[in-house]
C-alpha atoms as a PDB file:
ATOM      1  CA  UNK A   1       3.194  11.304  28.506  1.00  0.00           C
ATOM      2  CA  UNK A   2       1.368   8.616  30.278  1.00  0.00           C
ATOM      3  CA  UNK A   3       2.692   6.833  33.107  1.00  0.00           C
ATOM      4  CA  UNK A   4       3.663   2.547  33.037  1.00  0.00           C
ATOM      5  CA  UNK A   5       4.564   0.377  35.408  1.00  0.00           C
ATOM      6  CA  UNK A   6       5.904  -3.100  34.906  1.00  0.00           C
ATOM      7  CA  UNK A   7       6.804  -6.238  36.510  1.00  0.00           C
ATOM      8  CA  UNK A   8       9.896  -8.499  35.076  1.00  0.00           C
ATOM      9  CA  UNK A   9      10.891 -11.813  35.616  1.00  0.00           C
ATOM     10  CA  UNK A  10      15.031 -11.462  36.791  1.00  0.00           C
ATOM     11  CA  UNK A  11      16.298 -12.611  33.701  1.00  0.00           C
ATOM     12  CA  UNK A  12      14.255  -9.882  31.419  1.00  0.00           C
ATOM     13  CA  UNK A  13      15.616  -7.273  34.180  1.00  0.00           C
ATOM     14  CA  UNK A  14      18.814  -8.177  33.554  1.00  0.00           C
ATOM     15  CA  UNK A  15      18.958  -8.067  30.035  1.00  0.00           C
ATOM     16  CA  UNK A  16      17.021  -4.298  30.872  1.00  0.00           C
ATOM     17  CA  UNK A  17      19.669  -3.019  33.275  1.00  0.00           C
ATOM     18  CA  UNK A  18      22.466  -4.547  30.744  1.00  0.00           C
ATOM     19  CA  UNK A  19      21.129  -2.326  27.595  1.00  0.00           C
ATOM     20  CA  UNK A  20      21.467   0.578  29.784  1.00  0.00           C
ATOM     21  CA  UNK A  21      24.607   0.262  31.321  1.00  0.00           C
ATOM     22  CA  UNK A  22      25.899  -0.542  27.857  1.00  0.00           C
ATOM     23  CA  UNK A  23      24.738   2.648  26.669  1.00  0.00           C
ATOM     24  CA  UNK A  24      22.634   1.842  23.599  1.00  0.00           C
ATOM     25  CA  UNK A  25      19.276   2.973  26.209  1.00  0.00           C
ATOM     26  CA  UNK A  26      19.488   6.314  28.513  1.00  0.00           C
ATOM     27  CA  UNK A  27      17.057   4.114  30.525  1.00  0.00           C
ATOM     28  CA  UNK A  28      15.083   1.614  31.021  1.00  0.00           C
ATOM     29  CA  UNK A  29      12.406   3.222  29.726  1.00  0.00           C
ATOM     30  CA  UNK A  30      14.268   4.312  26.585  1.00  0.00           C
ATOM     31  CA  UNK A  31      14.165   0.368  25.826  1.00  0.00           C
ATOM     32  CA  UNK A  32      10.698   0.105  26.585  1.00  0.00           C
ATOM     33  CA  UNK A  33       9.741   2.591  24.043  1.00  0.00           C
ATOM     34  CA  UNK A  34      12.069   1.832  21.519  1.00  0.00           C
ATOM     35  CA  UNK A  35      10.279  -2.030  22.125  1.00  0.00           C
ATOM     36  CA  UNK A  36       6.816  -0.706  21.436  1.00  0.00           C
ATOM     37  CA  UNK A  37       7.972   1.196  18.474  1.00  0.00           C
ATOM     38  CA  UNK A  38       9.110  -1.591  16.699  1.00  0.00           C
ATOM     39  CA  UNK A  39       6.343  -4.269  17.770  1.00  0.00           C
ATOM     40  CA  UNK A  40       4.148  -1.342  16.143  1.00  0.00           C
ATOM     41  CA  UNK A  41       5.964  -1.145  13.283  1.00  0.00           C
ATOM     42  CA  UNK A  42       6.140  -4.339  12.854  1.00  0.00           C
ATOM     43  CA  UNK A  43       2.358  -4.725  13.035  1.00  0.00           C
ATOM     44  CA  UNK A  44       1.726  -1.377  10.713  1.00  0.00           C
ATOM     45  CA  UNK A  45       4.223  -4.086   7.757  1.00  0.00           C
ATOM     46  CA  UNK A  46       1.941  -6.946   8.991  1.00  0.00           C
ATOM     47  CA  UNK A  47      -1.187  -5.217   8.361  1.00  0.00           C
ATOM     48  CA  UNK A  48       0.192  -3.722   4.455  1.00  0.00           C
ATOM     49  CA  UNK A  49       1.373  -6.986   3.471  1.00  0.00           C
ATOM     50  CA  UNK A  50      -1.815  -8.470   4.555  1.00  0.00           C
ATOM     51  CA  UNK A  51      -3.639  -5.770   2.488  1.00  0.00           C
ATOM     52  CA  UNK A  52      -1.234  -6.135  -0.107  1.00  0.00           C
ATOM     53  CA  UNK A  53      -2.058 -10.240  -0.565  1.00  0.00           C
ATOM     54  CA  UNK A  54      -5.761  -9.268  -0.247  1.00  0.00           C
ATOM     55  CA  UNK A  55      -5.407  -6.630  -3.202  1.00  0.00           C
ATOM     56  CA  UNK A  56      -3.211  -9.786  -5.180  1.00  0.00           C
ATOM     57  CA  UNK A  57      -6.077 -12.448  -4.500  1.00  0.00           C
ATOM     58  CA  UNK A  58      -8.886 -10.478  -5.618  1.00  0.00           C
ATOM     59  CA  UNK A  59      -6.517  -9.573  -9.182  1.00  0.00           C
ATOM     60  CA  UNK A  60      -6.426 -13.329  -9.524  1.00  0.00           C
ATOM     61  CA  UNK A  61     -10.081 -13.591  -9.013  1.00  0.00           C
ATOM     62  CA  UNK A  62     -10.571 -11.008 -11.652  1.00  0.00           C
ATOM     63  CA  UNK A  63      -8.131 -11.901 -14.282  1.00  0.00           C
ATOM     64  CA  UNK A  64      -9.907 -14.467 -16.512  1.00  0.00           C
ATOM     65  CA  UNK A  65     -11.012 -18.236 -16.139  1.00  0.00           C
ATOM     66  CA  UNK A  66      -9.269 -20.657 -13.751  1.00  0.00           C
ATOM     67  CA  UNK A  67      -6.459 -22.796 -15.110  1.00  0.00           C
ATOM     68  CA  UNK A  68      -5.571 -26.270 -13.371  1.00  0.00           C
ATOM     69  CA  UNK A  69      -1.871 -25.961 -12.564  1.00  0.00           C
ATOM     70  CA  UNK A  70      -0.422 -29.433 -13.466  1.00  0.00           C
ATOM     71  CA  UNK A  71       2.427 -30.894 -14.237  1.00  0.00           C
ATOM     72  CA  UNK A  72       1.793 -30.628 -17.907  1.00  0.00           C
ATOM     73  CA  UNK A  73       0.743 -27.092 -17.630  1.00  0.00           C
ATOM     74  CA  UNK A  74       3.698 -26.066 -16.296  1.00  0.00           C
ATOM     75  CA  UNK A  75       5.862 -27.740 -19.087  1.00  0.00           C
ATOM     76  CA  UNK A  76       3.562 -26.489 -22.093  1.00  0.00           C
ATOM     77  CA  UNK A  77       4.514 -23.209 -20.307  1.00  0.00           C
ATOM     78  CA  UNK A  78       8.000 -23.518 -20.076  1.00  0.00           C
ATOM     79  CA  UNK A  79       7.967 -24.660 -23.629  1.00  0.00           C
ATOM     80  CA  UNK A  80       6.101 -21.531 -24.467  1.00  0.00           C
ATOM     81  CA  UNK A  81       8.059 -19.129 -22.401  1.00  0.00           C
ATOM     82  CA  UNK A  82      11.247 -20.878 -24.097  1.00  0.00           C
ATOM     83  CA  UNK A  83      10.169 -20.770 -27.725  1.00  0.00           C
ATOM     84  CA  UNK A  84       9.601 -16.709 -26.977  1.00  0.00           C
ATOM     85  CA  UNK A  85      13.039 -16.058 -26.248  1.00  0.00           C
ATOM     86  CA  UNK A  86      14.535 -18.214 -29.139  1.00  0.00           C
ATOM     87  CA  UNK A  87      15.811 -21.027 -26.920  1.00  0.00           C
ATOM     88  CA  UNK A  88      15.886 -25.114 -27.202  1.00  0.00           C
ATOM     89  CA  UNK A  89      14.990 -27.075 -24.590  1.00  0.00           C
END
């Protein structure tokens, strides 16, 4: 295991030494790693949404000719979607 070491401004230190003596950290650097854990994690969700949009967009691209969404559009759908399931507007 590789070896940190890391200046804090009082105020993060605090917070730091109050996680621990709370018990929810063994130690200081319990917190640390449990920090870097989720800021990967959170990048690893980042980076699959991101792929995920990128998959979406290029679907759009491919799925026919481009339609102008208006105002009427969206009604003439709504009226269409409506008349499908048997309902009056």
């Amino acid at each position: 295991m590789g070896m940190l070491e890391i200046q804090l401004p009082e105020p993060l230190m605090a917070f730091v030494e109050a996680q621990v003596a709370s018990g929810q950290y063994e130690s200081p650097s319990a917190l640390i790693e449990a920090l870097v854990r989720e800021a990967q994690e959170r990048q690893e969700r980042r980076r699959a949404s991101q792929e995920t949009l990128e998959w979406a967009l290029l679907e759009g691209l491919d799925s026919g000719e481009p339609v102008a969404l208006t105002a009427a559009y969206g009604e003439e759908r709504r009226a269409a979607l409506q008349a499908q399931l048997g309902r009056e507007s």
